[in-house]
PDB file of N, CA and C in Angstrom:
ATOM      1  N   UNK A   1     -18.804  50.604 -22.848  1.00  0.00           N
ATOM      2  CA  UNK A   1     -19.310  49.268 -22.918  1.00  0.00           C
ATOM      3  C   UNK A   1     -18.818  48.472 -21.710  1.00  0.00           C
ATOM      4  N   UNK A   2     -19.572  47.800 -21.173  1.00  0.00           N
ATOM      5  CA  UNK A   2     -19.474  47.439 -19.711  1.00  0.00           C
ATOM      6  C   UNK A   2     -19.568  45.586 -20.469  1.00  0.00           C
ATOM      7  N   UNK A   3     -18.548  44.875 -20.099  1.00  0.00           N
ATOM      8  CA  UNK A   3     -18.780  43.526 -20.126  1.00  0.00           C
ATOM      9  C   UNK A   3     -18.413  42.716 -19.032  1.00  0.00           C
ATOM     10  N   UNK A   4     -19.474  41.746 -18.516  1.00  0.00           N
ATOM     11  CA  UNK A   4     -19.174  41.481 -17.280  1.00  0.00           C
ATOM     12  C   UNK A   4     -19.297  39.980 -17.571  1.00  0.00           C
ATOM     13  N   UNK A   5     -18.118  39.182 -16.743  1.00  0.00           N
ATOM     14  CA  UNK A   5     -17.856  37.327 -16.585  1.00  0.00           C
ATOM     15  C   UNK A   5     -18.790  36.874 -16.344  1.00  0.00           C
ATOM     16  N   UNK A   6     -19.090  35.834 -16.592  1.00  0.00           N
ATOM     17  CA  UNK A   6     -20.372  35.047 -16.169  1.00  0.00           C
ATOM     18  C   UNK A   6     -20.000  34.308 -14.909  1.00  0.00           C
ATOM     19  N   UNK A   7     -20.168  34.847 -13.578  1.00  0.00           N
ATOM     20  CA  UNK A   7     -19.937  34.154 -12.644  1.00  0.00           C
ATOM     21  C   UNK A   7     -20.247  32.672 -11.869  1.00  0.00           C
ATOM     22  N   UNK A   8     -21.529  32.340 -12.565  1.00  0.00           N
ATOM     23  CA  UNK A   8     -22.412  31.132 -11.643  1.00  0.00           C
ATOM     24  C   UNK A   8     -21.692  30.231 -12.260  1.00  0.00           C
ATOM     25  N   UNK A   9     -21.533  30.123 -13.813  1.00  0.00           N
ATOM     26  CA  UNK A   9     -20.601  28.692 -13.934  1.00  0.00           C
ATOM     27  C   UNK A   9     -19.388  28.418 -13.319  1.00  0.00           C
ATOM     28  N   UNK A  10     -18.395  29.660 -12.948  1.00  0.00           N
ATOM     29  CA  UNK A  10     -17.393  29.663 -12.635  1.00  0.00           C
ATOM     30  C   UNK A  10     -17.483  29.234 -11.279  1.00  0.00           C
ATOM     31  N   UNK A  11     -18.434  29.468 -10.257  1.00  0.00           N
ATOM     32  CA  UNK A  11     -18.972  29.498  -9.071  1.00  0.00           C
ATOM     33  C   UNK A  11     -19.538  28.077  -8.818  1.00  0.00           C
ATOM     34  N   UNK A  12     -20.064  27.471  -9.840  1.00  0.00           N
ATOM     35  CA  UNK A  12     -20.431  26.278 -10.107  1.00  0.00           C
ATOM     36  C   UNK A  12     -19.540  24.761  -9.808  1.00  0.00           C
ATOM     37  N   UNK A  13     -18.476  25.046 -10.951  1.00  0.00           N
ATOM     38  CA  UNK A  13     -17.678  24.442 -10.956  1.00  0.00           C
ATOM     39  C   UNK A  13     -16.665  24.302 -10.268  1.00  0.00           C
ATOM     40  N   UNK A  14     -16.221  25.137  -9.137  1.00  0.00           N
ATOM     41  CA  UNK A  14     -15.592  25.392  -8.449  1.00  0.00           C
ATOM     42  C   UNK A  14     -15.906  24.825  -7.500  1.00  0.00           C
ATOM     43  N   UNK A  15     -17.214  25.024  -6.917  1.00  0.00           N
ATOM     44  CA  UNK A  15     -17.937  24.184  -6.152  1.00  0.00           C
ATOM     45  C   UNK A  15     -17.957  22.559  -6.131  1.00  0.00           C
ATOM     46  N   UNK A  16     -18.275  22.322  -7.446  1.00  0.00           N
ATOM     47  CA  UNK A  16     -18.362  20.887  -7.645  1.00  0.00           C
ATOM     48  C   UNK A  16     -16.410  20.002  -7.829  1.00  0.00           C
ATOM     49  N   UNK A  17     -15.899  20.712  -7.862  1.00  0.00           N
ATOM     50  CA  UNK A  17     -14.175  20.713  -7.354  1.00  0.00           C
ATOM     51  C   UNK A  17     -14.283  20.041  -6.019  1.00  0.00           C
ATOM     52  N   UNK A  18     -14.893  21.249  -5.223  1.00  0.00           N
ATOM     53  CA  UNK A  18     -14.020  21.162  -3.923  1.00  0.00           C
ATOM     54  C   UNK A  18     -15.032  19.825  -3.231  1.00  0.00           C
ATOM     55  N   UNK A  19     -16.414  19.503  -3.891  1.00  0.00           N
ATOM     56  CA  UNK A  19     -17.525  18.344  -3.251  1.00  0.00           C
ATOM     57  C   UNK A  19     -16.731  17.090  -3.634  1.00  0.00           C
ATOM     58  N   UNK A  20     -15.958  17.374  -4.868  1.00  0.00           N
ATOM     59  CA  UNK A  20     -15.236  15.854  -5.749  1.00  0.00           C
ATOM     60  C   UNK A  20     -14.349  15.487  -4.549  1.00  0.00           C
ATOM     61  N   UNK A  21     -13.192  16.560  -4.384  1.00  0.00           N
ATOM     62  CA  UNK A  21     -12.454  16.155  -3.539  1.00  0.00           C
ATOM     63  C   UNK A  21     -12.718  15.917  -2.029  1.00  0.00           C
ATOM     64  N   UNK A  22     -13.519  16.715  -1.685  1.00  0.00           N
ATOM     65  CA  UNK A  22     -14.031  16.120   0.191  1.00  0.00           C
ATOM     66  C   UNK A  22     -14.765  14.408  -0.267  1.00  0.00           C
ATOM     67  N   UNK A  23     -15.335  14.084  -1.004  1.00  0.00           N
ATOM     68  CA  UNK A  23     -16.147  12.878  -1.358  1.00  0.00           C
ATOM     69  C   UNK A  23     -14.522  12.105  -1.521  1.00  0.00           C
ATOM     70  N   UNK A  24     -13.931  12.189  -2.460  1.00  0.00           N
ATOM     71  CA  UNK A  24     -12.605  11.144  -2.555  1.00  0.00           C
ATOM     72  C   UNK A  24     -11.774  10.980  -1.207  1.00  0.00           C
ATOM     73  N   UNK A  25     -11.656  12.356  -0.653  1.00  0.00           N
ATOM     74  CA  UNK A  25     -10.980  11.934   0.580  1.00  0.00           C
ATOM     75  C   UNK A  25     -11.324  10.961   1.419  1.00  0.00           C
ATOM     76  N   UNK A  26     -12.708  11.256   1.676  1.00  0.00           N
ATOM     77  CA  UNK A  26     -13.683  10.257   2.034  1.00  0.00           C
ATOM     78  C   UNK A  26     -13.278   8.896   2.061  1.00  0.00           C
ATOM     79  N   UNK A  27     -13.515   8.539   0.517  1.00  0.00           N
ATOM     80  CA  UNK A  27     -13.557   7.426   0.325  1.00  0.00           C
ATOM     81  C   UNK A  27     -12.164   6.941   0.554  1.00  0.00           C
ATOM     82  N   UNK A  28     -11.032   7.163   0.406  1.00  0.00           N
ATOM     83  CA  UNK A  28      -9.919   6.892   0.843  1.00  0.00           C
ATOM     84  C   UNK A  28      -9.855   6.682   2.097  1.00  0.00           C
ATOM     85  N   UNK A  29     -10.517   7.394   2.818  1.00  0.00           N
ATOM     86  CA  UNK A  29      -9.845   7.331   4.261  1.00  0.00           C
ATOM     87  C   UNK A  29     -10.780   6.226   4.698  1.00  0.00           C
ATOM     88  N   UNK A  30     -12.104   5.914   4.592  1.00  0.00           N
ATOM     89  CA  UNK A  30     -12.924   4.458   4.277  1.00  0.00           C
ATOM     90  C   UNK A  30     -11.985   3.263   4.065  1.00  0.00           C
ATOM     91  N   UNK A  31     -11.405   3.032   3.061  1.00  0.00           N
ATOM     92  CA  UNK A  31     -10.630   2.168   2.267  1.00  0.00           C
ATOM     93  C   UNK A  31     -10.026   1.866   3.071  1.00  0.00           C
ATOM     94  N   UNK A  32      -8.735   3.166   3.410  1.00  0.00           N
ATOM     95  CA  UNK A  32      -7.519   2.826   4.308  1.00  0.00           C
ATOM     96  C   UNK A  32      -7.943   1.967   5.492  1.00  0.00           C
ATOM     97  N   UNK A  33      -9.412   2.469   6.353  1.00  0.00           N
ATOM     98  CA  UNK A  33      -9.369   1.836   7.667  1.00  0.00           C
ATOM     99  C   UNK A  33     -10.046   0.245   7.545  1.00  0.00           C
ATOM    100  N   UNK A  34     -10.352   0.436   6.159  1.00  0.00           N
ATOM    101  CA  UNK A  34     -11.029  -1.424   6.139  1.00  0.00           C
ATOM    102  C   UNK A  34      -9.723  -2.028   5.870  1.00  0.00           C
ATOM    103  N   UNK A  35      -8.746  -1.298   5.200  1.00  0.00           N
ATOM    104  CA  UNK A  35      -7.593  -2.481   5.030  1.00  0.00           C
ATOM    105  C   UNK A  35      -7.088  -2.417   6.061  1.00  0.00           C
ATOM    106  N   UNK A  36      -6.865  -1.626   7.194  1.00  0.00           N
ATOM    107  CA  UNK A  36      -6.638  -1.751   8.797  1.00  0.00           C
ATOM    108  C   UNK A  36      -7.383  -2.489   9.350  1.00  0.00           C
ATOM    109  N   UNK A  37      -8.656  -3.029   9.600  1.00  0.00           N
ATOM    110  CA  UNK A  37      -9.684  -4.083   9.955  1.00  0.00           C
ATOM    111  C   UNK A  37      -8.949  -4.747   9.213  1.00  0.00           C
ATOM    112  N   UNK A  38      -8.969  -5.075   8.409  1.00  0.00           N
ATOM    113  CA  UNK A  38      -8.485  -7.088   7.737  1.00  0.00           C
ATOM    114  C   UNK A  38      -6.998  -6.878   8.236  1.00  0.00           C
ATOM    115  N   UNK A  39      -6.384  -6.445   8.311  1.00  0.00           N
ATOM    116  CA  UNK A  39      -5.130  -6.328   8.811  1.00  0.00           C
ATOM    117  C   UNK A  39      -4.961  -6.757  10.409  1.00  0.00           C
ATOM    118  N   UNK A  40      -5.256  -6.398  10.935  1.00  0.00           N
ATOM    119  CA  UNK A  40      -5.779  -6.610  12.535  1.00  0.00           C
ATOM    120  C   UNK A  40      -6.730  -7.665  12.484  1.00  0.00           C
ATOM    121  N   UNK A  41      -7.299  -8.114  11.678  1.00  0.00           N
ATOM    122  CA  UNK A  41      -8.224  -9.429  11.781  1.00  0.00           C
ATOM    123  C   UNK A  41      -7.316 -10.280  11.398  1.00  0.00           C
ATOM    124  N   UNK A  42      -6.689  -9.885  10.362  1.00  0.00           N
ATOM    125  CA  UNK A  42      -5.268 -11.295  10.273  1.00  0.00           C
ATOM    126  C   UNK A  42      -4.374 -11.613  11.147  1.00  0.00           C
ATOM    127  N   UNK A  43      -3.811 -10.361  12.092  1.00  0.00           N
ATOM    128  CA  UNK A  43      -3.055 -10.565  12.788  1.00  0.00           C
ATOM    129  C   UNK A  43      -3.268 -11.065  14.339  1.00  0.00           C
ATOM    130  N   UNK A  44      -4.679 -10.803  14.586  1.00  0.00           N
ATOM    131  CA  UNK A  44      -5.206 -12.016  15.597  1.00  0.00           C
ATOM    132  C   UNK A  44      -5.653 -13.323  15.674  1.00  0.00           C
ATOM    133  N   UNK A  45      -6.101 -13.402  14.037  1.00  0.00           N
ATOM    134  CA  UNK A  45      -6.187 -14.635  13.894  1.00  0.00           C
ATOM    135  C   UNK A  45      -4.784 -15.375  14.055  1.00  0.00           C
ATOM    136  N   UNK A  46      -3.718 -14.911  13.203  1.00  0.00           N
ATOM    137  CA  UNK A  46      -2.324 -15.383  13.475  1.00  0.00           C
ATOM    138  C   UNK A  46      -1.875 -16.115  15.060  1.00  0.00           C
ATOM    139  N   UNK A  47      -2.333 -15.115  15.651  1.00  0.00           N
ATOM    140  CA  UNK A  47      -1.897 -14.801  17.059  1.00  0.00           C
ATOM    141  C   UNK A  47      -2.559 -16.214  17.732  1.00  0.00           C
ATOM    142  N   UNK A  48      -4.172 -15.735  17.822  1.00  0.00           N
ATOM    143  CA  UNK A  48      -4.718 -17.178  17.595  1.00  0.00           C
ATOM    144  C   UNK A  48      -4.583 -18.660  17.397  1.00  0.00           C
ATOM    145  N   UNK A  49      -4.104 -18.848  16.069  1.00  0.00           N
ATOM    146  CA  UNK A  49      -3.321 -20.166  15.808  1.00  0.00           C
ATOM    147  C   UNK A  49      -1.937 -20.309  15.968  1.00  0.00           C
ATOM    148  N   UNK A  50      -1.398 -19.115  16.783  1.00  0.00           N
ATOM    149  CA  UNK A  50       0.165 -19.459  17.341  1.00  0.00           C
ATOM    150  C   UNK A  50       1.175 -19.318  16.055  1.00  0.00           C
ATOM    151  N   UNK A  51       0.927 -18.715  15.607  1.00  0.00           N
ATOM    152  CA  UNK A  51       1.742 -18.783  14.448  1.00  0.00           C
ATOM    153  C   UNK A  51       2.622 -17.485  14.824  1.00  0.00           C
ATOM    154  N   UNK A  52       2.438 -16.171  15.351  1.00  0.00           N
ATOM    155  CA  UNK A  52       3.058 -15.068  15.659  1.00  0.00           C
ATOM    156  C   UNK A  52       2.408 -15.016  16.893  1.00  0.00           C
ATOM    157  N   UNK A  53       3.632 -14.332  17.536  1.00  0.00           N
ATOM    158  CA  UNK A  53       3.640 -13.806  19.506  1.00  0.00           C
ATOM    159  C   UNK A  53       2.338 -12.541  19.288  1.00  0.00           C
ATOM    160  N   UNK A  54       2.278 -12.815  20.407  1.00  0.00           N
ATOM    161  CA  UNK A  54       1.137 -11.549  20.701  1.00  0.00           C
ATOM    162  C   UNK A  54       2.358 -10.303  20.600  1.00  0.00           C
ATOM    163  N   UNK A  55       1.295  -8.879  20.762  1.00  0.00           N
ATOM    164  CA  UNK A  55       2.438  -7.610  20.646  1.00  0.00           C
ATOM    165  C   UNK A  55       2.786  -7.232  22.097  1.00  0.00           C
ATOM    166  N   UNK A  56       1.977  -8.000  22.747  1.00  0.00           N
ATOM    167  CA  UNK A  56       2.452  -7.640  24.606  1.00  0.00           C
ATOM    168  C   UNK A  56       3.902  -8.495  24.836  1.00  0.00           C
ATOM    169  N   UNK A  57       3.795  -9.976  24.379  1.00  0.00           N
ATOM    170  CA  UNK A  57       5.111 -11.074  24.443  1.00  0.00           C
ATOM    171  C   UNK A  57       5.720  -9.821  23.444  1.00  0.00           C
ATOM    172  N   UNK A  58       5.838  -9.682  22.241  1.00  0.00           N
ATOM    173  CA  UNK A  58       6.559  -9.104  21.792  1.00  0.00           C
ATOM    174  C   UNK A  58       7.624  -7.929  22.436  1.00  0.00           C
ATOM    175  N   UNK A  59       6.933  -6.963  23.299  1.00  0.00           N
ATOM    176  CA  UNK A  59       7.231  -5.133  23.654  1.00  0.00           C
ATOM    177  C   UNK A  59       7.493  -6.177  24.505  1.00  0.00           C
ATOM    178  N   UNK A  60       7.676  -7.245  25.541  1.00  0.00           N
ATOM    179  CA  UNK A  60       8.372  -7.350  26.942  1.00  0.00           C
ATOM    180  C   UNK A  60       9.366  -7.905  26.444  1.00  0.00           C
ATOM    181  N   UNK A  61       9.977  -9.097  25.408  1.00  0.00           N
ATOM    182  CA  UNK A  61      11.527  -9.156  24.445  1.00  0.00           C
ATOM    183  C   UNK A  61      12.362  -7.594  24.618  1.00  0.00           C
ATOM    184  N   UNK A  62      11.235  -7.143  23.781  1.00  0.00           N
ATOM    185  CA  UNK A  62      11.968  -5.400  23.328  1.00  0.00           C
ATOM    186  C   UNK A  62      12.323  -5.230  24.303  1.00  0.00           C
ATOM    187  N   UNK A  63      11.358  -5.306  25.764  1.00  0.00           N
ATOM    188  CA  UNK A  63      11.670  -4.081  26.900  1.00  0.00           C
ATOM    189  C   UNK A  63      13.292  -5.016  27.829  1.00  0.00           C
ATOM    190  N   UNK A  64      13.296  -6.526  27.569  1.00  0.00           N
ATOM    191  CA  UNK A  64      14.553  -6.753  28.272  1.00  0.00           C
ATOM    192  C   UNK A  64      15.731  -6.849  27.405  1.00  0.00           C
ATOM    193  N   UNK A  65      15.415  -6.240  26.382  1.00  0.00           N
ATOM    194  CA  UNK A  65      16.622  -6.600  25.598  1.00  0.00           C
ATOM    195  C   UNK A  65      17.102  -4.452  25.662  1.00  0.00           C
ATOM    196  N   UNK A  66      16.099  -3.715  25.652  1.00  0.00           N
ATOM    197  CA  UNK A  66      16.812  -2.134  25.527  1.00  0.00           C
ATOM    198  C   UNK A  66      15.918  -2.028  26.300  1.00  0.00           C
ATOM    199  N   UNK A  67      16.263  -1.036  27.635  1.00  0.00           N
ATOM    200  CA  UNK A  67      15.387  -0.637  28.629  1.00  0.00           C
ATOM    201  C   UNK A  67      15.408   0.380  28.207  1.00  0.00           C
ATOM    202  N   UNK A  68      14.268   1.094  28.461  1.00  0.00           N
ATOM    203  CA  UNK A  68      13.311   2.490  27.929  1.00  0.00           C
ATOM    204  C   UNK A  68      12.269   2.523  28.083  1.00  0.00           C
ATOM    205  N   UNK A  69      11.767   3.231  27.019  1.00  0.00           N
ATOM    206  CA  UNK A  69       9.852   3.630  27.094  1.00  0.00           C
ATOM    207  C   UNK A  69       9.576   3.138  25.698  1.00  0.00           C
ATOM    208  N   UNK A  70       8.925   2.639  25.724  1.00  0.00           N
ATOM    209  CA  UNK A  70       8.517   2.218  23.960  1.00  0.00           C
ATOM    210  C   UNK A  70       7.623   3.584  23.160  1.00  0.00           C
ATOM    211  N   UNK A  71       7.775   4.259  22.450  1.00  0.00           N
ATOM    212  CA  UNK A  71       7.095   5.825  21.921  1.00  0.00           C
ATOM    213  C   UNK A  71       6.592   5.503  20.565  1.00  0.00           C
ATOM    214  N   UNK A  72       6.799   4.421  19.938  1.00  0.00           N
ATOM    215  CA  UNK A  72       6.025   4.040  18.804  1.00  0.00           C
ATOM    216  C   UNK A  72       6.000   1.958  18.262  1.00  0.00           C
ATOM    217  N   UNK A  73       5.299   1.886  17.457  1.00  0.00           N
ATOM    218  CA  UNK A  73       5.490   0.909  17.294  1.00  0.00           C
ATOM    219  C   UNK A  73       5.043   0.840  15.875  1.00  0.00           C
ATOM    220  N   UNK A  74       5.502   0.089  14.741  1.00  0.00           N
ATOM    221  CA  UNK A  74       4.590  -0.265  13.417  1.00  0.00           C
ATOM    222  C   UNK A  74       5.108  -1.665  13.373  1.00  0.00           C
ATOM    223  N   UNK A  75       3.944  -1.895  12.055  1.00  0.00           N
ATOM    224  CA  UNK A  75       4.189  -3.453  11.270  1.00  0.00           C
ATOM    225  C   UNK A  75       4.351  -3.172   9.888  1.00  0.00           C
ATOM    226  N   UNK A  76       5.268  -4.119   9.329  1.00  0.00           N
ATOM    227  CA  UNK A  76       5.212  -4.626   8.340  1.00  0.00           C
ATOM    228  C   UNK A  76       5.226  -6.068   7.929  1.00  0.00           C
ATOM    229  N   UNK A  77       4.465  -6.260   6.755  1.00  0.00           N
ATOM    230  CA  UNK A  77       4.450  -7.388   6.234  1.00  0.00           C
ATOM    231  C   UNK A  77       4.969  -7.585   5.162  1.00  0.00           C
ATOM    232  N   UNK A  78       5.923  -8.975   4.772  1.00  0.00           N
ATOM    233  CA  UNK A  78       6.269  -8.799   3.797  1.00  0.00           C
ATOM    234  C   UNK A  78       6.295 -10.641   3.500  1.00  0.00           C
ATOM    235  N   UNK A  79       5.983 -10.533   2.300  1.00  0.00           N
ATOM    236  CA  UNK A  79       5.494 -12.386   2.251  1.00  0.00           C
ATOM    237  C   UNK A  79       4.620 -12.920   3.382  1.00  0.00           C
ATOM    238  N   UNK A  80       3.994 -12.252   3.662  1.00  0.00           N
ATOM    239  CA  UNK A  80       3.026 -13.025   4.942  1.00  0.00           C
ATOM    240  C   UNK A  80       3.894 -13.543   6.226  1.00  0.00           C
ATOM    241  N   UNK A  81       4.847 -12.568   6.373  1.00  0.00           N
ATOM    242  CA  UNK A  81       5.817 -12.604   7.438  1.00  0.00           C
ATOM    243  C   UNK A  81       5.996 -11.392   8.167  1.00  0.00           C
ATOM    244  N   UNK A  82       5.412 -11.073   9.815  1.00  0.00           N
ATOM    245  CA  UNK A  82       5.217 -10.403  10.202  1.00  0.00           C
ATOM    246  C   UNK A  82       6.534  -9.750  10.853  1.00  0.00           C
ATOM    247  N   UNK A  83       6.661  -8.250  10.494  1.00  0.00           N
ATOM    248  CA  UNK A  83       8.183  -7.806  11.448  1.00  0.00           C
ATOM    249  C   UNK A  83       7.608  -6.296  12.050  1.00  0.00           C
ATOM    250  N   UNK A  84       7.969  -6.497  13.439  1.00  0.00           N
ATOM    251  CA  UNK A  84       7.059  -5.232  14.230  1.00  0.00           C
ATOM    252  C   UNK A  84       8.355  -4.319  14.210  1.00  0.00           C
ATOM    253  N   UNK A  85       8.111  -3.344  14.065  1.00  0.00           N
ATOM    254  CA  UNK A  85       9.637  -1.738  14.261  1.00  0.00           C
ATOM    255  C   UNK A  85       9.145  -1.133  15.363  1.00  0.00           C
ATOM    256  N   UNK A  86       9.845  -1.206  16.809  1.00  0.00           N
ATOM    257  CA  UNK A  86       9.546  -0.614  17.668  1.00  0.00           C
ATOM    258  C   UNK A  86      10.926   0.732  18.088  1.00  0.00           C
ATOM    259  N   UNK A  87      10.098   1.498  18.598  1.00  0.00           N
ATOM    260  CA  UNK A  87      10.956   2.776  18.710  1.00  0.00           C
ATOM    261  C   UNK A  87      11.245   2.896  20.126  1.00  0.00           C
ATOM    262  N   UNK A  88      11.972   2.613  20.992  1.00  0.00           N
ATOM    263  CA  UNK A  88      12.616   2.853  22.471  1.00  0.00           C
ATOM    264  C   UNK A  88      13.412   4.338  22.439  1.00  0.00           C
ATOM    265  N   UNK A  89      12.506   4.764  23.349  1.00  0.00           N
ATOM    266  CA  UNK A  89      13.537   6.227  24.147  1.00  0.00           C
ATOM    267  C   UNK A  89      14.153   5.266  25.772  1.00  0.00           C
ATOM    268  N   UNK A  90      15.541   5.308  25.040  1.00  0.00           N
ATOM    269  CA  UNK A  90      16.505   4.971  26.183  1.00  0.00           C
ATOM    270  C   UNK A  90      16.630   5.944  27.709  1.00  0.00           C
ATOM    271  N   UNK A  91      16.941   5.621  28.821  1.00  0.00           N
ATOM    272  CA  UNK A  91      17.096   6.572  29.650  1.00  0.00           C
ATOM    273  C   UNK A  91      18.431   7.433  29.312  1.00  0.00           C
ATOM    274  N   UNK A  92      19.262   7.354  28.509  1.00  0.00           N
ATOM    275  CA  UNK A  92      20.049   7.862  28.003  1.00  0.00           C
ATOM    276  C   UNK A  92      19.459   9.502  26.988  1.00  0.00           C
ATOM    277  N   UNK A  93      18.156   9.174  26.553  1.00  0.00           N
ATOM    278  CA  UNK A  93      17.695  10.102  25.940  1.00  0.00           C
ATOM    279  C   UNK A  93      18.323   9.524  24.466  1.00  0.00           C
ATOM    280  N   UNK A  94      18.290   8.150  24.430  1.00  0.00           N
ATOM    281  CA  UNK A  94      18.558   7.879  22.421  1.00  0.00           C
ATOM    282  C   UNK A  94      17.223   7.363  22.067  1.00  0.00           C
ATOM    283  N   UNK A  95      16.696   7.330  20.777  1.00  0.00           N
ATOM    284  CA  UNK A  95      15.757   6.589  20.173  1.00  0.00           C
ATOM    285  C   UNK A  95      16.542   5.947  19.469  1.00  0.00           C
ATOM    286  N   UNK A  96      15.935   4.556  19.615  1.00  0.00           N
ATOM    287  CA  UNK A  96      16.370   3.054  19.337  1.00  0.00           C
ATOM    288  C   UNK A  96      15.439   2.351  18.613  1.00  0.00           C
ATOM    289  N   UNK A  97      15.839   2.398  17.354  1.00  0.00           N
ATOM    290  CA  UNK A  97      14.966   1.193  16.416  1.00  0.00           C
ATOM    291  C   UNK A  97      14.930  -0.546  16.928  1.00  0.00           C
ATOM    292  N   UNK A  98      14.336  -1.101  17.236  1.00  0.00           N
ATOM    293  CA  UNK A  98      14.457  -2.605  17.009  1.00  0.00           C
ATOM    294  C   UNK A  98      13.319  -3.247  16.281  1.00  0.00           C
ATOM    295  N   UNK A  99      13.611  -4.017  15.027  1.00  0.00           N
ATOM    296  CA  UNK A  99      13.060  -4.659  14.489  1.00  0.00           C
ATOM    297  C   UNK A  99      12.733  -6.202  14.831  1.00  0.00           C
ATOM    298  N   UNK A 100      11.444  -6.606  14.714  1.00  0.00           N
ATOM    299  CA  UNK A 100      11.524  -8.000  15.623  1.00  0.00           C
ATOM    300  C   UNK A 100      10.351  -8.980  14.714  1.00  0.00           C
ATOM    301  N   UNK A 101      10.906 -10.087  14.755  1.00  0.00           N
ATOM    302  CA  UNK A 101      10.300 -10.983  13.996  1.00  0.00           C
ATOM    303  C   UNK A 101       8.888 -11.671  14.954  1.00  0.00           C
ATOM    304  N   UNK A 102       7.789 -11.251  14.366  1.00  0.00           N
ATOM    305  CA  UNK A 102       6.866 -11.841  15.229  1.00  0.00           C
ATOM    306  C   UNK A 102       6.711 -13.118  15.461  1.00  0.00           C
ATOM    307  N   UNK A 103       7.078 -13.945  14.862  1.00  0.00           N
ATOM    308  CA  UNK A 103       6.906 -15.401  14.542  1.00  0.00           C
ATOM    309  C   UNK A 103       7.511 -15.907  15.484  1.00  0.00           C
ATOM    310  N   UNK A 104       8.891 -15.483  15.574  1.00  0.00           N
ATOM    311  CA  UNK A 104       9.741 -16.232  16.472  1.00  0.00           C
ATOM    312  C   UNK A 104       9.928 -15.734  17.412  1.00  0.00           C
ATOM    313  N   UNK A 105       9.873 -14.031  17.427  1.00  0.00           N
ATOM    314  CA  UNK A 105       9.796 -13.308  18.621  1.00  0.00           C
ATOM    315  C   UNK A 105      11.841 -12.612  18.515  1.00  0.00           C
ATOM    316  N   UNK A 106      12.397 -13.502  17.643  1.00  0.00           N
ATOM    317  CA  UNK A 106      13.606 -12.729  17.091  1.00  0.00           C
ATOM    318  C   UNK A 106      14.057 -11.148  16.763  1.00  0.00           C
ATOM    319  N   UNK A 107      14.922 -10.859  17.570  1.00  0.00           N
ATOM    320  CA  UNK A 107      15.255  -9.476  17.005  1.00  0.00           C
ATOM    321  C   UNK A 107      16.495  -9.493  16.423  1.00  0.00           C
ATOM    322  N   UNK A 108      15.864  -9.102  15.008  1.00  0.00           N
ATOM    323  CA  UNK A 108      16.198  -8.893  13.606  1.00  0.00           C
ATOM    324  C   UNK A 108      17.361  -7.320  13.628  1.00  0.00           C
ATOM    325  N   UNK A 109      16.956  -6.623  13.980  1.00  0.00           N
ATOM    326  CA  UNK A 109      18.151  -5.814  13.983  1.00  0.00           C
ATOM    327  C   UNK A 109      17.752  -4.233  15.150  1.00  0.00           C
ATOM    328  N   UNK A 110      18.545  -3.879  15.482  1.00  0.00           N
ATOM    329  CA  UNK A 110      18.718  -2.561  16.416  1.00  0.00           C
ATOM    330  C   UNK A 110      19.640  -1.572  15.961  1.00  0.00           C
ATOM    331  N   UNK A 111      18.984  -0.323  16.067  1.00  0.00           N
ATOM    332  CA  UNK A 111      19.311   0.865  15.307  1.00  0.00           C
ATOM    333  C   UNK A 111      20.000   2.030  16.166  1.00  0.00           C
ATOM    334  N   UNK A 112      20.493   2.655  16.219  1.00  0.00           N
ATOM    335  CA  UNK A 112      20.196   3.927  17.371  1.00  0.00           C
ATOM    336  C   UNK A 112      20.371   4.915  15.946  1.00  0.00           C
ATOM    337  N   UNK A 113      19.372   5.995  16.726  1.00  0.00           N
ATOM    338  CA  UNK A 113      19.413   6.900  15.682  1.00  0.00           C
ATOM    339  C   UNK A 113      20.548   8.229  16.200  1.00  0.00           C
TER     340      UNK A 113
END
C-alpha cells in the first residue's frame, strides 16, 4: 500500500508564508522611511525658524572642539529636544562620542571609546 502526502496544500501555504512576509517587510520599510520624511521635515523646519543650528554649524563645533574625521552621525529626540551623537576618528586612531545639543549648539558630553 503506497500512501502518498498531499503536496499542493503544503506547497500552497508555504508559499502564501513567504508572499505574507516579503508584503510586511514591505510595508515596514514604507513606514520607517515616511517617519524619516516627517522627521527631516521637522528638523528643517526647526532649522528654519532658528530654533536648532543647522548640522553643518553643528559638525564645525564638533570639528573644533575634537579634531578628526567625523565617520557617523545620529539624532535623537527626546521631548522635542534635539541631541545629535557624532562619532570622531581622532588622528590618534580613537573613536570619540560627542553628544551635542542642537538648540544651543552645546556639547553635552564626550566619550572615547
Amino acid at each position: 500500500m503506497n500512501i502518498r502526502a498531499p503536496t499542493f496544500p503544503v506547497r500552497l501555504i508555504g508559499c502564501a508564508l513567504i508572499c505574507t512576509a516579503l508584503i510586511l517587510t514591505g510595508a515596514t520599510r514604507l513606514l520607517a522611511d515616511d517617519d524619516d520624511n516627517k522627521l527631516r521635515d521637522k528638523l528643517r523646519q526647526a532649522v528654519e525658524r532658528g530654533e536648532i543650528l543647522s548640522l553643518s554649524e553643528l559638525r564645525g563645533i564638533v570639528s573644533a572642539r575634537v579634531p578628526g574625521r567625523i565617520i557617523d552621525t545620529e539624532l535623537d529626540e527626546d521631548d522635542d529636544r534635539f541631541i545629535y551623537e557624532f562619532r570622531v576618528l581622532t588622528p590618534r586612531g580613537l573613536v570619540v562620542e560627542i553628544e551635542v545639543d542642537a538648540a544651543e549648539g552645546r556639547i553635552l558630553e564626550i566619550d572615547e571609546d
